[in-house]
N, C-alpha and C. Protein backbone atom coordinates (compact mmCIF):
# COMPACT_ATOMS: atom_id res chain seq x y z
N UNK A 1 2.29 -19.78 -15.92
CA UNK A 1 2.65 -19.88 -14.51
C UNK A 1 3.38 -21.19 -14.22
N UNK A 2 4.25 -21.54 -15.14
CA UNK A 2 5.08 -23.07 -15.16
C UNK A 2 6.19 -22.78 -14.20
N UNK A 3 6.53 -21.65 -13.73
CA UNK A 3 7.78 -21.23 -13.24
C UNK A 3 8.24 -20.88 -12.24
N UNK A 4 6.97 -20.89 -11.38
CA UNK A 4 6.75 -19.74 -10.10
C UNK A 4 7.81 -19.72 -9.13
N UNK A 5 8.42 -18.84 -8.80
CA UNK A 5 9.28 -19.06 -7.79
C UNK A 5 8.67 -17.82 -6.83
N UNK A 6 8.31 -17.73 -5.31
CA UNK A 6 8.34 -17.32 -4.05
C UNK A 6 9.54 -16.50 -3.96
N UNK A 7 9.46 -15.63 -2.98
CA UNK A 7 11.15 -15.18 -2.26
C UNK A 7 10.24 -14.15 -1.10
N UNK A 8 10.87 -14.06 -0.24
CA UNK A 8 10.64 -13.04 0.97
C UNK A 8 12.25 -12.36 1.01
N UNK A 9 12.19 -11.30 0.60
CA UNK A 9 13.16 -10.85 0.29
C UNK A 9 13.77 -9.37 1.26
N UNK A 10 13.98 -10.12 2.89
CA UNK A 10 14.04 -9.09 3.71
C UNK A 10 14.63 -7.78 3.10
N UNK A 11 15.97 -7.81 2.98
CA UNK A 11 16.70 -6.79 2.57
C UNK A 11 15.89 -5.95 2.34
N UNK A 12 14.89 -6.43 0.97
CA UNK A 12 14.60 -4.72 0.06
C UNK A 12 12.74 -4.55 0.98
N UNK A 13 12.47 -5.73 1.91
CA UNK A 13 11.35 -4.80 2.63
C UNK A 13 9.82 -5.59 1.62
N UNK A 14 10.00 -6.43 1.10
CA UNK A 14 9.31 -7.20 -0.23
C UNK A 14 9.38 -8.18 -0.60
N UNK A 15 7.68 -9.14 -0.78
CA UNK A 15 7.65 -10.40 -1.38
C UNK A 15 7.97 -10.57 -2.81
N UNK A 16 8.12 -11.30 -3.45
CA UNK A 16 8.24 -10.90 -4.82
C UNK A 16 7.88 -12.47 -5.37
N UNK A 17 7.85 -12.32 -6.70
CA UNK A 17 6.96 -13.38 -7.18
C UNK A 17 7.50 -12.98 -8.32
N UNK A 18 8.23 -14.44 -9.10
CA UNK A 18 9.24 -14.78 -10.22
C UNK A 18 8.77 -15.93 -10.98
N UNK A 19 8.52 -15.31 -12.21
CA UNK A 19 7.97 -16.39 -13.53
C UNK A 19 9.63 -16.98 -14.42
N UNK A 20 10.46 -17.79 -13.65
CA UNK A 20 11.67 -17.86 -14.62
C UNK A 20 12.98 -17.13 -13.80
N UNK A 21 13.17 -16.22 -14.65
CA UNK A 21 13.64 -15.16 -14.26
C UNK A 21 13.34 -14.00 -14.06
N UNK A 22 12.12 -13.64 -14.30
CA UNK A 22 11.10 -12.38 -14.73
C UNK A 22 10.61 -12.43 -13.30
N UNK A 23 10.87 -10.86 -12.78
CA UNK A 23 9.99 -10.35 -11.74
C UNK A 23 8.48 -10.31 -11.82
N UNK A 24 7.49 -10.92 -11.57
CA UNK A 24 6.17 -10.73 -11.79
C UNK A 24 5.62 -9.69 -11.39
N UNK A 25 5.67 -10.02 -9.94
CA UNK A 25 4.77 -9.33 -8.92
C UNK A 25 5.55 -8.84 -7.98
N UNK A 26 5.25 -7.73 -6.81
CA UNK A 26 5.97 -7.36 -5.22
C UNK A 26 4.80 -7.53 -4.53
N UNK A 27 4.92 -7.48 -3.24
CA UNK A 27 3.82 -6.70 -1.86
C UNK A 27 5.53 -5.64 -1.24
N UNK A 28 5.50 -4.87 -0.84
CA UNK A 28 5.91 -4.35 -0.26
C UNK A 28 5.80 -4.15 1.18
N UNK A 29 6.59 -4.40 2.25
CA UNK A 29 6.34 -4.49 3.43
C UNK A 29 6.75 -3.40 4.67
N UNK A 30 6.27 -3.53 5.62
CA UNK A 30 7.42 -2.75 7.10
C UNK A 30 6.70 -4.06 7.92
N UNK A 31 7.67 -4.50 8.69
CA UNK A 31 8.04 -5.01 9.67
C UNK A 31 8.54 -4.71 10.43
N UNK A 32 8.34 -4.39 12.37
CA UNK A 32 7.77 -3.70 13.05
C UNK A 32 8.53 -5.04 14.41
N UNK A 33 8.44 -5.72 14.05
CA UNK A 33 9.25 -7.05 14.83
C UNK A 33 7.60 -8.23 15.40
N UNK A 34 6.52 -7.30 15.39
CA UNK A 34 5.42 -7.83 15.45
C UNK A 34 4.06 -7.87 14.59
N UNK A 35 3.69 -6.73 13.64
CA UNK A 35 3.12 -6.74 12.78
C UNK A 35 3.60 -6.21 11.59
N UNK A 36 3.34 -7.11 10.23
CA UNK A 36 3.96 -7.12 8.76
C UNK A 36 2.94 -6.03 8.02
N UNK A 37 2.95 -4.89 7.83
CA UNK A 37 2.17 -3.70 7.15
C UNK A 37 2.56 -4.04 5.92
N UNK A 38 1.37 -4.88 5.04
CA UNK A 38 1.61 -4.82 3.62
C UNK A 38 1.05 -3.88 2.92
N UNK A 39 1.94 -2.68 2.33
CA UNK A 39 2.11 -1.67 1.99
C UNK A 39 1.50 -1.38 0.55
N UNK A 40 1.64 -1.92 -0.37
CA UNK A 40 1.63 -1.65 -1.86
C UNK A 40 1.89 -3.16 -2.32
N UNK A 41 0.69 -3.55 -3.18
CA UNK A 41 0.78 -4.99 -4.28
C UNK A 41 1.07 -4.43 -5.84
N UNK A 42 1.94 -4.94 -6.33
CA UNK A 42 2.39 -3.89 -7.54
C UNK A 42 2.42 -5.27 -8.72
N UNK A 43 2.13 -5.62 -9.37
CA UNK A 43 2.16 -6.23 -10.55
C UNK A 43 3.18 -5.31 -11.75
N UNK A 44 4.07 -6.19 -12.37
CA UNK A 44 4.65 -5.39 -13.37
C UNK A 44 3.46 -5.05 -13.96
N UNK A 45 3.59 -4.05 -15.44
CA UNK A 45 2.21 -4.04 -16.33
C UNK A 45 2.42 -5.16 -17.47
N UNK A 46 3.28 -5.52 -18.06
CA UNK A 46 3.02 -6.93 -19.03
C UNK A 46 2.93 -7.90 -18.71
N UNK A 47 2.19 -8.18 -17.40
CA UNK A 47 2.43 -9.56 -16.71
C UNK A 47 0.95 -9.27 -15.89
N UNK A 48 0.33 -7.99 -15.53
CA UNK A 48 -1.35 -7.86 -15.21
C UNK A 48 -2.34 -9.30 -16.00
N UNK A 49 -3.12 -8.94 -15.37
CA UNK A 49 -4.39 -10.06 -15.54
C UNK A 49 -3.87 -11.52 -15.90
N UNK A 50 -3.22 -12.27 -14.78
CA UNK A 50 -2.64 -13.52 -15.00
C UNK A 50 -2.76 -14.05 -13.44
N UNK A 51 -3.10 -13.25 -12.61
CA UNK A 51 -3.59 -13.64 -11.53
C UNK A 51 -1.96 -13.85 -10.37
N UNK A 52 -0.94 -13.01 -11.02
CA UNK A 52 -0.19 -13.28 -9.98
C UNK A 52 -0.12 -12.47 -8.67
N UNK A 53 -0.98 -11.59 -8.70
CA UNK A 53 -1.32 -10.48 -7.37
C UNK A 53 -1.69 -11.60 -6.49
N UNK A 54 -2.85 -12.58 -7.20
CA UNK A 54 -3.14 -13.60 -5.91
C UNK A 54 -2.56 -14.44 -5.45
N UNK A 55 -1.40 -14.73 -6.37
CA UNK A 55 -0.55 -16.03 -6.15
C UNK A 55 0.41 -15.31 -5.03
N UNK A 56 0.85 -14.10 -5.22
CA UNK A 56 1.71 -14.01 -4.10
C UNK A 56 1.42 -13.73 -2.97
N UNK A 57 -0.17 -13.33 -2.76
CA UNK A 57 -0.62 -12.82 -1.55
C UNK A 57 -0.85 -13.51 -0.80
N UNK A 58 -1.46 -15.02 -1.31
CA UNK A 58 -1.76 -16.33 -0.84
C UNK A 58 -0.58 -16.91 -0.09
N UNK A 59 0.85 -16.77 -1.56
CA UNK A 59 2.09 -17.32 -0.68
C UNK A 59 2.80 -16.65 0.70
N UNK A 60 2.23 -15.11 0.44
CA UNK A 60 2.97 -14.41 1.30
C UNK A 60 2.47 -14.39 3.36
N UNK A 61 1.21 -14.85 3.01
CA UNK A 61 0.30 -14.89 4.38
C UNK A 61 0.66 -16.31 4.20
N UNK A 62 0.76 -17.43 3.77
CA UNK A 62 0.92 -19.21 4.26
C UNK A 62 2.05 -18.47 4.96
N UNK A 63 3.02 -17.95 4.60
CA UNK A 63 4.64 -17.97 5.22
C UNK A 63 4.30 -17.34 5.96
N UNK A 64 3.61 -16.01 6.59
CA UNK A 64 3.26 -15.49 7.67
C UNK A 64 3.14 -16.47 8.75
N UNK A 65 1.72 -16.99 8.32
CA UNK A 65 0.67 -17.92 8.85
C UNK A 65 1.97 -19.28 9.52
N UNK A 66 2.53 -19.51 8.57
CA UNK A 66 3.52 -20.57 9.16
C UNK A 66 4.30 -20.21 10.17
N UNK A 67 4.83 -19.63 9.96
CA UNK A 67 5.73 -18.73 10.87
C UNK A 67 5.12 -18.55 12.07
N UNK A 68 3.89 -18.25 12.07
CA UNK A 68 3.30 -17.76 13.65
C UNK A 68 3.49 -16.92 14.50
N UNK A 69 4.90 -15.66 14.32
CA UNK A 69 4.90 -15.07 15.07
C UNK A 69 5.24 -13.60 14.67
N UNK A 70 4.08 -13.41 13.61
CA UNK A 70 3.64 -12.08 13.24
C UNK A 70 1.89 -11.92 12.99
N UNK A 71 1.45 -10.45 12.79
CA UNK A 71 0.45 -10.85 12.38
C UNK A 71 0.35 -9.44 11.02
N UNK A 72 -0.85 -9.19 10.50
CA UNK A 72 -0.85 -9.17 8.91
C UNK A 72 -1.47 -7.41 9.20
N UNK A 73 -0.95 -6.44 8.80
CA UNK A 73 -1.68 -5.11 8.37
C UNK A 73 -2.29 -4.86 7.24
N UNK A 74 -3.10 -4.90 6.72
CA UNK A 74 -3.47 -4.79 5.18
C UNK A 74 -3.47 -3.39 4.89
N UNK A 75 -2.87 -2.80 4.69
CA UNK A 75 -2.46 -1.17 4.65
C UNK A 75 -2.73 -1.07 2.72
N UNK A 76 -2.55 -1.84 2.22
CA UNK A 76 -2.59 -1.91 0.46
C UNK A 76 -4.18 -2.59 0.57
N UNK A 77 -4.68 -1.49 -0.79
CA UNK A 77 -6.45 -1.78 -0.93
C UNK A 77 -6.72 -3.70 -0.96
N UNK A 78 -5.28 -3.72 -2.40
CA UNK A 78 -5.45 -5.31 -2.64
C UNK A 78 -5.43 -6.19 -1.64
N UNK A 79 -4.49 -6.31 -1.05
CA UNK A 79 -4.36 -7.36 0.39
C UNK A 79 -5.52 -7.60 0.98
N UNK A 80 -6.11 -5.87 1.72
CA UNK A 80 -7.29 -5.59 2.34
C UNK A 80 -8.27 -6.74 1.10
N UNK A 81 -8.44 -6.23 0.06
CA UNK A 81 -9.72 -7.06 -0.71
C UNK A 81 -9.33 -8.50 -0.68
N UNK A 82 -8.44 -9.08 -1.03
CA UNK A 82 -8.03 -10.48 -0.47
C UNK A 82 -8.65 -11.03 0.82
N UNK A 83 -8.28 -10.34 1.90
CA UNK A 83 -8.86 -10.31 3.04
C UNK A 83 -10.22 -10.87 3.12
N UNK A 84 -11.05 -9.85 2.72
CA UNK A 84 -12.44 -9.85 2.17
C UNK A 84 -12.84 -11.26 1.63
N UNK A 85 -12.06 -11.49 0.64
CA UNK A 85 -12.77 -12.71 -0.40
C UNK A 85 -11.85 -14.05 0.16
N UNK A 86 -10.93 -13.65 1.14
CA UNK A 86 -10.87 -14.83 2.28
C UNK A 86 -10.79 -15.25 3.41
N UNK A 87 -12.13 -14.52 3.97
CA UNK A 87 -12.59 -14.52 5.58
C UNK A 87 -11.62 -15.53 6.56
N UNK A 88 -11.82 -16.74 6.13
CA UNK A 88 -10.91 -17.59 6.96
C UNK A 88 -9.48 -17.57 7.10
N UNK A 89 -8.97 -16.79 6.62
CA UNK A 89 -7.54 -16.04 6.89
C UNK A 89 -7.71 -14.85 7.86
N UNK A 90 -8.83 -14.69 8.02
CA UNK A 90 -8.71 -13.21 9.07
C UNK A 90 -7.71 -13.32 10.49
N UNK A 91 -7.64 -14.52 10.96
CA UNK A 91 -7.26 -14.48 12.06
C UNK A 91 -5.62 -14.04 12.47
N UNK A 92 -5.28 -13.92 11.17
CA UNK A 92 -3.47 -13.45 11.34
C UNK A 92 -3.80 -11.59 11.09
N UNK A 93 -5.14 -11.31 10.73
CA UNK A 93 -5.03 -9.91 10.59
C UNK A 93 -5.40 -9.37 11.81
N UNK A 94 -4.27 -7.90 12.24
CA UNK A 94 -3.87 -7.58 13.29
C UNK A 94 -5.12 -6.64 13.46
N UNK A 95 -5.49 -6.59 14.96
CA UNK A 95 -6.43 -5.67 15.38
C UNK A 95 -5.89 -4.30 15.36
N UNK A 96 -7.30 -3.60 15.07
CA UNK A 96 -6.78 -2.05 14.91
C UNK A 96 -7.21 -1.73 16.17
């Protein structure tokens, strides 16, 4: 994980998470102009169990969270379990 590069990559609708040049990880999104429905967390498969599902989920809610003027759908199981195992982030997740 010497390499990490971030991107919010409106166009294709997806965070993505880059070891180098190597695609790691996505979240997949809809954006709504007020709440971000993260859709699907997809890890390539030769790049699983290295923990970059968390690295981008973490990066992808700070930039939310920074931003301030969205809030978070956890529509993907992973996100949702993130959620879970980090209560004190709840507050950007959008009421149902």
């Amino acid at each position: 994980m010497a390499d990490l590069r971030y991107q919010d990559e409106k166009d294709a609708s997806r965070y993505a998470l880059y070891d180098g040049d190597s695609l790691v990880a996505v979240i997949d999104y809809a954006d709504d102009g007020s709440t971000v429905a993260m859709t699907r967390a997809f890890t390539i498969p030769t790049f699983r169990g290295k923990g970059y599902a968390g690295v981008l989920t973490e990066h992808a809610i700070a930039d939310l969270e920074q931003r301030g003027d969205r809030k978070v759908s956890p529509v993907c199981w992973y996100v949702a379990e993130w959620f879970e195992k980090n209560p004190d982030r709840a507050g950007i997740v959008a009421a149902r």
